[in-house]
Protein backbone atom coordinates (compact mmCIF):
# COMPACT_ATOMS: atom_id res chain seq x y z
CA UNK A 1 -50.91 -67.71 -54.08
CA UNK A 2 -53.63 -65.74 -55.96
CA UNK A 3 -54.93 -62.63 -56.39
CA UNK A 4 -58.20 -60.46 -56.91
CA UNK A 5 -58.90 -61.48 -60.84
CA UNK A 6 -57.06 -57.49 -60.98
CA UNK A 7 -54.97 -56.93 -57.73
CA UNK A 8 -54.07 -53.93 -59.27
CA UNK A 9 -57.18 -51.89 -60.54
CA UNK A 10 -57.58 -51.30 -64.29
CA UNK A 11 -57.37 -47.51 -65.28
CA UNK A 12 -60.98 -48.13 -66.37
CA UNK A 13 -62.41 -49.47 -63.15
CA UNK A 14 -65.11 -48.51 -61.69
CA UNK A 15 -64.21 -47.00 -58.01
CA UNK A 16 -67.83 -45.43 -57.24
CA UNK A 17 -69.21 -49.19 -57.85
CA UNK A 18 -66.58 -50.75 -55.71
CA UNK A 19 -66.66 -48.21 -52.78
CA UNK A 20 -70.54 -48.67 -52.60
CA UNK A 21 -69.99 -52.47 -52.59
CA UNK A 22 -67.44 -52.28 -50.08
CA UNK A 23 -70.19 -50.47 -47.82
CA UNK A 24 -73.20 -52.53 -48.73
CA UNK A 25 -70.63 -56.02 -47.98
CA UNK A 26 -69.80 -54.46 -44.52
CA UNK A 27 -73.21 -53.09 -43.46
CA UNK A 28 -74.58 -57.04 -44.34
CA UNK A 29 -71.53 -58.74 -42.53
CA UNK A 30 -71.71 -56.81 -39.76
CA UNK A 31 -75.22 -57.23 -39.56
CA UNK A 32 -75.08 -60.89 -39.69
CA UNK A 33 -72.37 -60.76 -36.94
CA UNK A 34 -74.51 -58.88 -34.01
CA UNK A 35 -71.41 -55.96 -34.63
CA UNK A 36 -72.59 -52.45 -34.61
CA UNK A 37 -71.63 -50.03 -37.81
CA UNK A 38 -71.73 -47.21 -35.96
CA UNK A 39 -71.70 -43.71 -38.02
CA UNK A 40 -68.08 -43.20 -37.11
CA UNK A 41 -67.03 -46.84 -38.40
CA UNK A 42 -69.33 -46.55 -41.36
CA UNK A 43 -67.16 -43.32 -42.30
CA UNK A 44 -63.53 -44.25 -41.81
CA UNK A 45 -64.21 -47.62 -43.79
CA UNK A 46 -65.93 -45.29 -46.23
CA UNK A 47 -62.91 -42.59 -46.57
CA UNK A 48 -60.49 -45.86 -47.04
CA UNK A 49 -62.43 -47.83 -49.91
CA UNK A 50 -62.53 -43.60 -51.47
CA UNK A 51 -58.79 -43.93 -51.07
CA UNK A 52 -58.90 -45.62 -54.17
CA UNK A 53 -56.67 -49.01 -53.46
CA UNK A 54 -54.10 -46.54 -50.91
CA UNK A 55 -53.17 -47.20 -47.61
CA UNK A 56 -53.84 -44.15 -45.50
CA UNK A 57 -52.83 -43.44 -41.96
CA UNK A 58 -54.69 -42.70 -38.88
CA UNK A 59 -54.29 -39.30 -38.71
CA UNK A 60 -54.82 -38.41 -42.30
CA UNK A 61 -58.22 -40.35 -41.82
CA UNK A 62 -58.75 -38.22 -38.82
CA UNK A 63 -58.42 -35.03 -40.87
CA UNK A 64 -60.70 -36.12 -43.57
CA UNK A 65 -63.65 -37.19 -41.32
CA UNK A 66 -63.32 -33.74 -39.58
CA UNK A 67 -63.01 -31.69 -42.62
CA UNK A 68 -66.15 -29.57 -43.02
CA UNK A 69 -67.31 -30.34 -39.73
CA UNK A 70 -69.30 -28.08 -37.74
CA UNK A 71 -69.58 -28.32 -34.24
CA UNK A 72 -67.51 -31.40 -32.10
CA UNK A 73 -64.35 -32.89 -34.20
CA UNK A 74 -63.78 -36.15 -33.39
CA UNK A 75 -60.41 -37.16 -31.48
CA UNK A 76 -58.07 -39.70 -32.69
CA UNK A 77 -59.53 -42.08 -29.94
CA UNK A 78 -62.58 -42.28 -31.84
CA UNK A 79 -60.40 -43.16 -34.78
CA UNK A 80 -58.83 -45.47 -33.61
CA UNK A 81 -61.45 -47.11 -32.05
CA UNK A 82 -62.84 -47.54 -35.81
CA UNK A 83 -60.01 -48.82 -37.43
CA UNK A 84 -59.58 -51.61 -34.43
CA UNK A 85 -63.20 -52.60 -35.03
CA UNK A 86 -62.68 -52.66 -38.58
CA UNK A 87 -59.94 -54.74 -38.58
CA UNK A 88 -61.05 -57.06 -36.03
CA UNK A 89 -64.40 -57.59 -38.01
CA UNK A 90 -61.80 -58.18 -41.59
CA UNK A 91 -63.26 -55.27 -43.22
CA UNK A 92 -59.94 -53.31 -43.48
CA UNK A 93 -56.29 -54.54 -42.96
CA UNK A 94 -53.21 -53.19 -41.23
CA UNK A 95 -50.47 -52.30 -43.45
CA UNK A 96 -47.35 -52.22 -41.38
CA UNK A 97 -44.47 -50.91 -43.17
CA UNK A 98 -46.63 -47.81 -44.06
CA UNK A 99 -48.27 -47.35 -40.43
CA UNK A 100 -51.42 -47.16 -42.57
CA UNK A 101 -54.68 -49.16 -43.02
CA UNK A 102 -56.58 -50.46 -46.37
CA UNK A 103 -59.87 -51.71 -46.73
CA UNK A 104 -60.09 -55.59 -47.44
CA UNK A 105 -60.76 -56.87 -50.89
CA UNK A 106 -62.36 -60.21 -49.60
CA UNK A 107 -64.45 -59.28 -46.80
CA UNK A 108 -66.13 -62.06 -46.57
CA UNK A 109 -63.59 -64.74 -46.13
CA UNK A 110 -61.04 -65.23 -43.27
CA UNK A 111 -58.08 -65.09 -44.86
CA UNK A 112 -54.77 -64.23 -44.29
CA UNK A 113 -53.48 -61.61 -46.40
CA UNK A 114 -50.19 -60.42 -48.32
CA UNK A 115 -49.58 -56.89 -49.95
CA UNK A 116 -47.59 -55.79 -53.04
CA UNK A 117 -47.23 -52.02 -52.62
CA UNK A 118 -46.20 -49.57 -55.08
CA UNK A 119 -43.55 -46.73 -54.21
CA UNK A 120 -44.51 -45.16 -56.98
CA UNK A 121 -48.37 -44.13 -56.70
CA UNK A 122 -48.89 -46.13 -53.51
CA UNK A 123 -51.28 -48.60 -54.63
CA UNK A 124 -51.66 -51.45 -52.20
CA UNK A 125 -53.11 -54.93 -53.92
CA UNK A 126 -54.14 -57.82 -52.03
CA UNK A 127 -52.97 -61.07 -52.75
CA UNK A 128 -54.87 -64.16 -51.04
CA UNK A 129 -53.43 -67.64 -50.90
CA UNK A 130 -52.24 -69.62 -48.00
CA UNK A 131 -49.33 -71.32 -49.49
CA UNK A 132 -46.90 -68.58 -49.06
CA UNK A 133 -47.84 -68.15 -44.90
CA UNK A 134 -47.51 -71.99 -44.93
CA UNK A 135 -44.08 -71.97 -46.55
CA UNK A 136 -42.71 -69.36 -43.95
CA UNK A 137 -44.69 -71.23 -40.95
CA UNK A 138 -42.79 -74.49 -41.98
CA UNK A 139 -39.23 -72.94 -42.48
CA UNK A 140 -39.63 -71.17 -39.41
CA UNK A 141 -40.91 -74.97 -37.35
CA UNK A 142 -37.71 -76.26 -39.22
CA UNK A 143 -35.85 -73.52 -37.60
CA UNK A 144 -36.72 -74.00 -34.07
CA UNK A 145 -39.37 -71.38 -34.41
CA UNK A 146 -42.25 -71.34 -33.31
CA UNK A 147 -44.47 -68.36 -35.98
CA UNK A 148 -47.10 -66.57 -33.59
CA UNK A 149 -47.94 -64.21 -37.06
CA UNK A 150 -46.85 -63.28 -40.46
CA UNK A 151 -47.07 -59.94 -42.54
CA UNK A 152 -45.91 -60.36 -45.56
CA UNK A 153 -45.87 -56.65 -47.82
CA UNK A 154 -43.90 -56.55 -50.48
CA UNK A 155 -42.34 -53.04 -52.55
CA UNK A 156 -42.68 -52.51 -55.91
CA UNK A 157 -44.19 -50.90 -59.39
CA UNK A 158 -47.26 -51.60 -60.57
CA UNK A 159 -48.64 -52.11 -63.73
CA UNK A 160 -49.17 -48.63 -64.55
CA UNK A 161 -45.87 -47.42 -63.22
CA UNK A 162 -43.33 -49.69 -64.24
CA UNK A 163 -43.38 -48.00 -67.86
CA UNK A 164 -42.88 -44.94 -66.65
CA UNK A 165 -39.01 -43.67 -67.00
CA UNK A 166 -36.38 -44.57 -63.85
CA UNK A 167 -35.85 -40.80 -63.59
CA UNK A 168 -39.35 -40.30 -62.13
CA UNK A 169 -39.09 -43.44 -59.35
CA UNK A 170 -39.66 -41.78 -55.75
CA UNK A 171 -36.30 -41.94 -53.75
């Protein structure tokens, strides 16, 4: 399995240039697919790659693309209309232990994804690699079962928090 060169960010990387990558990657891929990027998909991927490497749930996304909004709030319909799109088009994946969503490091490539999240800060890091979905797939056949899908998240510290003292780990 491999990661991002950093699955974790450094503490000196640059978010603004990643979030306005992220953007410019999905605008082009989506564009090359025939799928629309509406306004409302453009933001929600745009408040998760601001995230900062978090997973963030449906409603907190909700409440962030209505704050300062004048006039018509949208409804979490229209929210979850976005992150379904997003998802289906690999621009954001589902993170199921956390009921939350985070915005895909490799776009471009179908791949199928596993998570190391922190329980610390709540960084999420994306590890690609097929091996460890292949392992699983083959000791489930040798079990009699058949694997429909995998989701493979794993709980941890990251690199900046697994220095910090015991006392301060979240409960």
């Amino acid at each position: 399995m491999t990661a991002a060169p950093h699955a974790f960010p450094a503490p000196d990387h640059d978010h603004a240039a990643c979030v306005a990558a992220g953007l410019a990657q999905a605008e082009e891929l989506c564009r090359a697919r025939g799928a629309r990027l509406t306004d409302v998909r453009r933001r929600v991927l745009e408040l998760l790659l601001t995230e900062g490497h978090r997973a963030v749930g449906a409603y907190d996304l909700l409440d962030r693309l209505n704050a300062g909004a004048t006039g018509k709030k949208a409804a979490p319909p229209a929210v979850y209309r976005a992150l379904d799109f997003l998802v289906e088009q690999g621009l954001v994946h589902r993170i199921a232990s956390l009921n939350a969503f985070v915005g895909c490091v490799r776009p471009r490539d179908d791949h199928r994804a596993q998570f190391l999240i922190c329980r610390r800060c709540g960084a999420v890091a994306e590890l690609t690699g097929e091996r460890l979905t292949q392992d699983l797939a083959e000791a489930a056949a040798r079990a009699g079962f058949t694997m429909l899908s995998a989701v493979v998240e794993a709980e941890g510290l990251c690199p900046l928090c697994r220095d910090l003292p015991p006392e301060e780990e979240p409960e």
